[in-house]
Protein backbone atom coordinates (compact mmCIF):
# COMPACT_ATOMS: atom_id res chain seq x y z
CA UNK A 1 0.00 0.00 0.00
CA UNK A 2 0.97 3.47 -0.72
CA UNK A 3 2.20 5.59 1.96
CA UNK A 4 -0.70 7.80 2.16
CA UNK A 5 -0.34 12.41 1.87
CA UNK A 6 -0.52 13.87 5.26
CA UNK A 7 -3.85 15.27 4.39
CA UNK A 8 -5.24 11.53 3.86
CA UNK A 9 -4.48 10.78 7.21
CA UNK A 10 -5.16 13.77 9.45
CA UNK A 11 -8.01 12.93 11.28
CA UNK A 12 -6.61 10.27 12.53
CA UNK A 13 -4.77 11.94 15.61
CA UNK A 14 -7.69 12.69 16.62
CA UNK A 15 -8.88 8.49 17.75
CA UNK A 16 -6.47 9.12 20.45
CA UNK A 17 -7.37 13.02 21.33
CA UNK A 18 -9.13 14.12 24.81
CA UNK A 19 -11.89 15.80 22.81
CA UNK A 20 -12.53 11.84 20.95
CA UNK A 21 -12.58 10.26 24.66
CA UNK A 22 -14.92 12.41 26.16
CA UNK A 23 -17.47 11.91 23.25
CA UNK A 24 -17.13 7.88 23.74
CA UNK A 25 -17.88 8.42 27.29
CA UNK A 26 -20.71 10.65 26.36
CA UNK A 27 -22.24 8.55 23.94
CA UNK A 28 -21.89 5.75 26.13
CA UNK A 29 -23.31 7.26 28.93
CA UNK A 30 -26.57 8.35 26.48
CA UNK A 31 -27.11 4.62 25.74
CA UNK A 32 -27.17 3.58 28.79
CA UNK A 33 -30.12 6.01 29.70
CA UNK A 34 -31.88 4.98 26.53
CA UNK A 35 -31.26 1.27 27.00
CA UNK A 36 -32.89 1.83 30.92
CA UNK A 37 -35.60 4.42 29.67
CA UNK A 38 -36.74 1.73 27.26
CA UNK A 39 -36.56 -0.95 29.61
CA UNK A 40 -38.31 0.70 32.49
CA UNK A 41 -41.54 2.40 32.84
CA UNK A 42 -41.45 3.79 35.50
CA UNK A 43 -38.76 5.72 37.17
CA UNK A 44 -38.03 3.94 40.27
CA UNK A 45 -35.68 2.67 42.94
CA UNK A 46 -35.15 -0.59 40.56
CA UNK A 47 -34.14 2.00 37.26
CA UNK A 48 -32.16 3.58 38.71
CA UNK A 49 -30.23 0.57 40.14
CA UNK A 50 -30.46 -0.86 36.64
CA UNK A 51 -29.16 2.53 35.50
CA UNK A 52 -25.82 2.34 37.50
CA UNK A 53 -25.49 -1.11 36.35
CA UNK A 54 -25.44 -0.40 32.70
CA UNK A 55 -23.51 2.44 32.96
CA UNK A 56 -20.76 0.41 34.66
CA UNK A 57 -21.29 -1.67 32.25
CA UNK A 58 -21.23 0.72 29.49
CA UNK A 59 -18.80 2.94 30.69
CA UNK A 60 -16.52 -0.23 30.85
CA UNK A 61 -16.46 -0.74 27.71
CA UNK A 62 -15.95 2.86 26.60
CA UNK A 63 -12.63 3.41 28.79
CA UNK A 64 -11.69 0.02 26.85
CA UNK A 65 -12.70 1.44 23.40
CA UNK A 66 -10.47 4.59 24.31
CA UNK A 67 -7.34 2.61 25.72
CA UNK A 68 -7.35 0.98 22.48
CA UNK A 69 -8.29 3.88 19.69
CA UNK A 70 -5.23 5.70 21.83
CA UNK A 71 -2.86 2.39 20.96
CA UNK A 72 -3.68 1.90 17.66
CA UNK A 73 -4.00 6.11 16.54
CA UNK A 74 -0.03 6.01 15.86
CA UNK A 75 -0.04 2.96 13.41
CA UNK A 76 -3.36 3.90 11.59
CA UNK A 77 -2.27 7.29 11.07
CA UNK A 78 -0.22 6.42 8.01
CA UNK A 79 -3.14 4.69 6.04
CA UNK A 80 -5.11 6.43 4.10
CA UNK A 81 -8.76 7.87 5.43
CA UNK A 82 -10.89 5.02 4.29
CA UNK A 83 -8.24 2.36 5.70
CA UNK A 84 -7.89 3.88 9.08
CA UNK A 85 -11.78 4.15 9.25
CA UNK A 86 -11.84 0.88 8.92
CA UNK A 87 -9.62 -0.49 11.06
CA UNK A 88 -10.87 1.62 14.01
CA UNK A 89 -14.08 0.45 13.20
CA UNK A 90 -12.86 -3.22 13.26
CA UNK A 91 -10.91 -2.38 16.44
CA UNK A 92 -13.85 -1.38 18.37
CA UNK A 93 -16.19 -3.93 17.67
CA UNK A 94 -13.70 -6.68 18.78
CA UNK A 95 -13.08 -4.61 21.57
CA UNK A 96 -16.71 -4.16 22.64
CA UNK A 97 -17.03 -8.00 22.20
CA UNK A 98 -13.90 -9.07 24.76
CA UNK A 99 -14.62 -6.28 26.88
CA UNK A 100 -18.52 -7.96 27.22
CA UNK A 101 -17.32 -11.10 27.77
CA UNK A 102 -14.06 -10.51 30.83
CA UNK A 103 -17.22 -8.34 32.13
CA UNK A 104 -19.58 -10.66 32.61
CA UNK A 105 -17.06 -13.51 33.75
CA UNK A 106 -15.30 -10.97 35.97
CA UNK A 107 -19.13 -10.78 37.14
CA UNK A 108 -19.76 -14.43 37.91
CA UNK A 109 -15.90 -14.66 39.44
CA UNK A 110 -16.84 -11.73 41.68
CA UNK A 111 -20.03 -14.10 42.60
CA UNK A 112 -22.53 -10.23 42.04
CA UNK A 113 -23.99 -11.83 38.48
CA UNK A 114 -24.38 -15.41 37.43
CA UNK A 115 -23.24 -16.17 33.68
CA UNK A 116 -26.21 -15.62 31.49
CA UNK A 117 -27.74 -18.87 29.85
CA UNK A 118 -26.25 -19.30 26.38
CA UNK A 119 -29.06 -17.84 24.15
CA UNK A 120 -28.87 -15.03 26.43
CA UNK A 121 -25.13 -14.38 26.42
CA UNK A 122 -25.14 -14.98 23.12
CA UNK A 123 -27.87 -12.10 22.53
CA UNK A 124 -26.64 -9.80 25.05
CA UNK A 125 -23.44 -10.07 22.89
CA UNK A 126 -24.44 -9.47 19.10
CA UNK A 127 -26.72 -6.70 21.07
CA UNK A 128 -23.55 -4.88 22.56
CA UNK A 129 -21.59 -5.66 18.98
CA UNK A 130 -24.17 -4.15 17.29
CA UNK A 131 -24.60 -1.00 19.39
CA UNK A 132 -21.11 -0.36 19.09
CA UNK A 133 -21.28 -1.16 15.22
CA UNK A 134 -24.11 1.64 14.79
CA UNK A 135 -22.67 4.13 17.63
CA UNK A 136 -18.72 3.34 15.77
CA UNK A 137 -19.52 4.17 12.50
CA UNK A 138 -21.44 7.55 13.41
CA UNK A 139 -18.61 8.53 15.80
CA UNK A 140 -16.00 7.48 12.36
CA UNK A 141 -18.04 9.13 9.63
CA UNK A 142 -18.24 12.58 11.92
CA UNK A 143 -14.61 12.74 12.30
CA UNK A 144 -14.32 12.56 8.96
CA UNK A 145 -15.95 14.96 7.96
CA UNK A 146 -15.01 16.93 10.53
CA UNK A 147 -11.21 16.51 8.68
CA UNK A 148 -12.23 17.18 5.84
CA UNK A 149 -13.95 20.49 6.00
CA UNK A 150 -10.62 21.61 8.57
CA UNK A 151 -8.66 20.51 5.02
CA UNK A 152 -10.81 22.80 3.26
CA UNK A 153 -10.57 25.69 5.82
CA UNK A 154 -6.87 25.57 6.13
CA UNK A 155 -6.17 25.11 2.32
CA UNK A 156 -8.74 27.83 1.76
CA UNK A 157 -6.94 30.12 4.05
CA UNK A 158 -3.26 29.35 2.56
CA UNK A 159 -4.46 29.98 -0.77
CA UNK A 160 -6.53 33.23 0.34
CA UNK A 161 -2.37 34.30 2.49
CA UNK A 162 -0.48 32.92 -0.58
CA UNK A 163 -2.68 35.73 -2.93
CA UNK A 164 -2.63 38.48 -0.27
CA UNK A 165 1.53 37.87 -0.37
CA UNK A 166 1.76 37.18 -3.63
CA UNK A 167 0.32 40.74 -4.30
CA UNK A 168 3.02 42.36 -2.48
CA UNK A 169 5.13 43.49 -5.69
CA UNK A 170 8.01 45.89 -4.67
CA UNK A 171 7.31 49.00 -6.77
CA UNK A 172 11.09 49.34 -6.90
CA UNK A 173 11.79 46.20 -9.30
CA UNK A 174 12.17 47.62 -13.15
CA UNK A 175 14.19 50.84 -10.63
CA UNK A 176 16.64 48.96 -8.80
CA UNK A 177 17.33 46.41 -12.17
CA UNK A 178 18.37 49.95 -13.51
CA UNK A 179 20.09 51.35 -10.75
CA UNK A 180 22.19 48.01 -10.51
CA UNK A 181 22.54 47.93 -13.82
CA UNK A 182 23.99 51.50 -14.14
CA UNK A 183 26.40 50.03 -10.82
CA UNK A 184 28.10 47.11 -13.00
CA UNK A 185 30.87 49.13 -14.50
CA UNK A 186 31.23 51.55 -11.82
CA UNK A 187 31.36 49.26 -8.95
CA UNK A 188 30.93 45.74 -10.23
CA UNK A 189 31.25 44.40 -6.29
CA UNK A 190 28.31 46.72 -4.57
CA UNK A 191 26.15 45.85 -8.02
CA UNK A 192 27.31 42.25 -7.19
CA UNK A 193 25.60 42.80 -3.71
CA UNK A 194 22.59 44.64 -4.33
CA UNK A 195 21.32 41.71 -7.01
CA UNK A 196 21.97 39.24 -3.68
CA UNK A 197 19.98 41.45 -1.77
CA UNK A 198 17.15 41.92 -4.51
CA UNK A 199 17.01 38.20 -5.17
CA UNK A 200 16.40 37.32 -1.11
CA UNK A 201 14.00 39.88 -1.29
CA UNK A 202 12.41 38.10 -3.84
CA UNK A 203 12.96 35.01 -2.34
CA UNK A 204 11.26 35.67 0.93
CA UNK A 205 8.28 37.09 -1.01
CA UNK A 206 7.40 33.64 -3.06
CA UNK A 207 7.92 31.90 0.10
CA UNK A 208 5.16 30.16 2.09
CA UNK A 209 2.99 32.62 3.32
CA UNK A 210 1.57 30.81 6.36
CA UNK A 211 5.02 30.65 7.99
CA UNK A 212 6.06 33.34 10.73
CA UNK A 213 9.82 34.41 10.73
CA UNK A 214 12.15 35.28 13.40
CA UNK A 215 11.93 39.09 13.90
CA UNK A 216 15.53 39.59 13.01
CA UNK A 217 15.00 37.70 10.17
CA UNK A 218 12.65 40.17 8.90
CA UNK A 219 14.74 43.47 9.87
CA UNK A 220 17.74 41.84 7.73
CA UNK A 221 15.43 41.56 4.97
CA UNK A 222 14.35 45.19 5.47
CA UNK A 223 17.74 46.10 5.81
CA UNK A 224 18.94 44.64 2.10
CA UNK A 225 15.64 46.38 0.22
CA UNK A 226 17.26 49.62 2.24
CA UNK A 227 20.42 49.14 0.85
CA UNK A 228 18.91 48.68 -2.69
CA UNK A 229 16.49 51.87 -2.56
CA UNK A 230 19.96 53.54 -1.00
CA UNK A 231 21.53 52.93 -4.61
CA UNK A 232 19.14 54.56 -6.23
CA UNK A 233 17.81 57.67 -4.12
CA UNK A 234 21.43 58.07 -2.71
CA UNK A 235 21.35 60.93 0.12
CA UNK A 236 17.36 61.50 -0.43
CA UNK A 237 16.88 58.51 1.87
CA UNK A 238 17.70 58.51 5.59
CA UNK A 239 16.73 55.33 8.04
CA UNK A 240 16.86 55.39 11.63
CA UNK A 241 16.45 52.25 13.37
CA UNK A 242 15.53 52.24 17.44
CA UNK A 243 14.80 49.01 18.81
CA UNK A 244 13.73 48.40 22.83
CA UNK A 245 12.91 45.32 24.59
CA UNK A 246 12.71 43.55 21.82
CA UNK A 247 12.88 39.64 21.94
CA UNK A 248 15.15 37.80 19.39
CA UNK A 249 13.14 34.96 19.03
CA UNK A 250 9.63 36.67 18.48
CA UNK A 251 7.90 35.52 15.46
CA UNK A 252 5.83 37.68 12.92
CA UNK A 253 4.67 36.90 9.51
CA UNK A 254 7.11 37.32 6.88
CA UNK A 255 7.26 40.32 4.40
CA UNK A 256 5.80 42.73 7.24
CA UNK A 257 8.33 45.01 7.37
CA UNK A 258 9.60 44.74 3.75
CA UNK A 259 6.14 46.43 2.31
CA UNK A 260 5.44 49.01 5.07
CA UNK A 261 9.17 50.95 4.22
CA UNK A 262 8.99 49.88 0.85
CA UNK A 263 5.59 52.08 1.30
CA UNK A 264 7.34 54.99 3.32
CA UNK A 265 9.57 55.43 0.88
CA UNK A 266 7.29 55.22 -2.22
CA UNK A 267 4.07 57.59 -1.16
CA UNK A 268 6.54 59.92 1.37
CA UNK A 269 10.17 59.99 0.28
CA UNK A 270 10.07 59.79 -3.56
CA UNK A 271 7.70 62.72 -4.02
CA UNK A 272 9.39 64.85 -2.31
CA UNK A 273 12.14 67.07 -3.63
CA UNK A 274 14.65 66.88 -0.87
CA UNK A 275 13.79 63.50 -0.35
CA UNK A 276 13.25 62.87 3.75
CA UNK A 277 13.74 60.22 7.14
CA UNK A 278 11.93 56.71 7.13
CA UNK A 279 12.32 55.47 10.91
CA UNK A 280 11.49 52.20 11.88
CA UNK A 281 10.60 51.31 15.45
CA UNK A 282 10.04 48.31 17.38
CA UNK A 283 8.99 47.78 20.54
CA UNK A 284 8.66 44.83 23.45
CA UNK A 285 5.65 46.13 25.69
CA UNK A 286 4.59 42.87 27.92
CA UNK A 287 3.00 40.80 25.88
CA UNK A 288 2.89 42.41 22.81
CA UNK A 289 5.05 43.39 20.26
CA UNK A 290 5.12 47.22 18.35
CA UNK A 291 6.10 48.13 14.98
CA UNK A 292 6.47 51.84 14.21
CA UNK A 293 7.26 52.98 10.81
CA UNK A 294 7.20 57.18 9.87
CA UNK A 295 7.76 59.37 6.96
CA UNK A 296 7.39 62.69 6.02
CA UNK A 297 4.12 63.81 3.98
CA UNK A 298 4.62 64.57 0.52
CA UNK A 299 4.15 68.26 -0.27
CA UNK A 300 1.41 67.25 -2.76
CA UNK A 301 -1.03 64.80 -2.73
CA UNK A 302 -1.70 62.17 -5.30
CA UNK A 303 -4.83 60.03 -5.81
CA UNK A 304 -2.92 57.28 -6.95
CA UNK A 305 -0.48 56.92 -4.63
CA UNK A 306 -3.35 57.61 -1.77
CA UNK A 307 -4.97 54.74 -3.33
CA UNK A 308 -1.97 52.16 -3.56
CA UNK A 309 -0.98 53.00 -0.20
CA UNK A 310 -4.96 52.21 0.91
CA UNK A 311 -4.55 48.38 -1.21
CA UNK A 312 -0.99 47.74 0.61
CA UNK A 313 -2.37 48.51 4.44
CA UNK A 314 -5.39 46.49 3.53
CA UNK A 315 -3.55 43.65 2.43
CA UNK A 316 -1.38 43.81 5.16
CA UNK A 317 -3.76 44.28 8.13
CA UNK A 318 -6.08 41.15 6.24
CA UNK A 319 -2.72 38.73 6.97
CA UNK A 320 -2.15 39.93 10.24
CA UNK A 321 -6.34 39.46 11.09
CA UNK A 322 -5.15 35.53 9.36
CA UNK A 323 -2.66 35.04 11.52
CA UNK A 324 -3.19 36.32 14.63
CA UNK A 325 -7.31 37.14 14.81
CA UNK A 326 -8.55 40.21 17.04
CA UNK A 327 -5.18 39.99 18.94
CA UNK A 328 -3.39 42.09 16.35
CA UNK A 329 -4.13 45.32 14.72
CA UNK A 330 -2.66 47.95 12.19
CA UNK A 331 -3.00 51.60 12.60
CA UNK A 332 -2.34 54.59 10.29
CA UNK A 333 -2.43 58.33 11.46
CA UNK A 334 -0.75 61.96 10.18
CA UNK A 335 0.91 63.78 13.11
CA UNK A 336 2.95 67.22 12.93
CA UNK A 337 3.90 66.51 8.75
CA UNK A 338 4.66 62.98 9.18
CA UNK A 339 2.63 59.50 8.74
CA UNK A 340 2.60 56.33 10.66
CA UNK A 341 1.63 53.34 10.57
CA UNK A 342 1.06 51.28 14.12
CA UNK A 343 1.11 47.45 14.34
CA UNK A 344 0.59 45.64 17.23
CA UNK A 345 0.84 41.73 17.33
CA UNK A 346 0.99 39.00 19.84
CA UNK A 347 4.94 38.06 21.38
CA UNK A 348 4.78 34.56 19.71
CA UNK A 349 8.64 33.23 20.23
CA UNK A 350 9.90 30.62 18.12
């Protein structure tokens, strides 16, 4: 047999899961009322009593069902859905079966219950099997499907990251080909450079966007698309860096940083004449971890770059809202001729 995807196997794990246990003990508990509700009419002293006994009994054999999904989960997790299904199904009936029969011996050892006659054992038994045949295959066939639609949701959400990152396009492409091309016979070894830089840029942006990066991961990433925009506004770009509390081994999602300069630079430094200061600040507070990034306002206005800059925040604060939910958020405001934009996110360390 083929060694089956990780997909075809996934809900597997869950046989031997605290969430899968519980519901066995639930459902068995749920039988047991039904099987006394239906065998008493009247709620007495003597249902009740026949209650606790069928629970025992039912319980019993639920605690063994568990014990057993939890030993096999590791081996059936490498067959394929329909394979595993089957042999948990398989599994539990036997069990159900042996676990009836060292009950009702352990029963008749213990001298509380005589052994049933053999029509009656026999009955009681195929009643149990069958009970855990019908209970078994709704319990399998829920799981399922409760794997497959998490497939769905999680291969829905990577595509819906993977389109949000994939349109991230550095405005500064077809510019910095020039500007390195203009380097090569000037200064063959910092044109040599700045193509290394632009092709990890690159690199990090066709990556997987579900994964979250080290912090300083991302700043040296910011840090080579700085040095390529240095090449080709020269002394019209200035960068400050601070940095405070901030813990090496927090994780946020890749290309955060990258877009929100490449942004300060496009909508505030480029139009302006004299160029201007893009600083970058980050920020341990508890917690929570703070991005700053400012730049001066452009003298004038344009519609077009108020409207790219609008698509680039969006895009950004939709795959922070995909990876981290209400716990992280993105803010933009104008203060005293500059703009910001905020971020806040979880301290997730890696």
């Amino acid at each position: 047999m083929a060694r089956p995807s990780k997909q075809d196997g996934g809900f597997l794990p869950n046989l031997g899961s605290a969430r899968t246990a519980l519901s066995i003990l639930v459902l068995a508990q749920v039988i047991a009322v039904v099987i006394t509700i239906s065998r008493n009419s009247d709620v007495d002293a003597t249902a009740g009593q026949e209650l606790l006994i069928i629970t025992a009994f039912a319980q019993s054999i639920a605690v063994c069902g568990i014990i057993a999904l939890k030993l096999i989960a590791g081996l059936v997790r490498r067959m394929s859905v329909q394979w595993g299904a089957a042999v948990a199904f398989i599994v539990m009936l036997l069990v159900t079966a042996g676990a009836t029969e060292a009950i009702l011996y352990a029963l008749h050892w213990a001298e509380i219950a005589a052994l049933p006659e053999p029509d009656g054992h026999i009955s009681l038994l195929v009643r149990n099997v069958l009970i855990a045949a019908i209970i078994s295959a709704l319990a399998l066939r829920y799981l399922i499907v409760y794997h497959k639609s998490q497939l769905e949701s999680e291969s829905e959400q990577s595509a819906k990251l993977q389109a949000l990152q994939s349109r991230i396009r550095p405005h500064f492409l077809f510019n910095s080909m020039n500007s390195i091309a203009g380097l090569l016979r000037a200064d063959p070894e910092r044109a040599e450079k700045a193509l290394h830089d632009l092709a990890d840029v690159f690199r990090v942006l066709l990556a997987d966007a579900r994964k979250l990066v080290p912090i300083t991961a991302e700043r040296d990433l910011a840090r080579q698309y700085l040095e390529i925009e240095k090449i080709r506004l020269g002394e019209r770009l200035h960068v400050k860096w601070l940095a405070s509390n901030v813990p090496r081994a927090a994780l946020i999602p890749s290309l955060t940083l990258q877009p929100l300069i490449e942004n300060a630079i496009y909508h505030g430094i480029e139009p302006r004449f004299a160029g201007g200061q893009v600083k970058i600040e980050l920020w341990g507070e508890g917690e929570t971890l703070n991005i700053m990034i400012t730049n001066p306002l452009p003298e004038a206005r344009s519609n077009s770059h108020h409207k790219g800059n609008k698509i680039a925040m969006d895009n950004i604060r939709e795959r922070l809202t995909r990876h981290f939910g209400k716990n992280a958020s993105l803010q933009t405001f104008e203060q005293t001729g500059n703009y910001h934009v905020k971020i806040r996110i979880p301290v997730i360390l890696g």
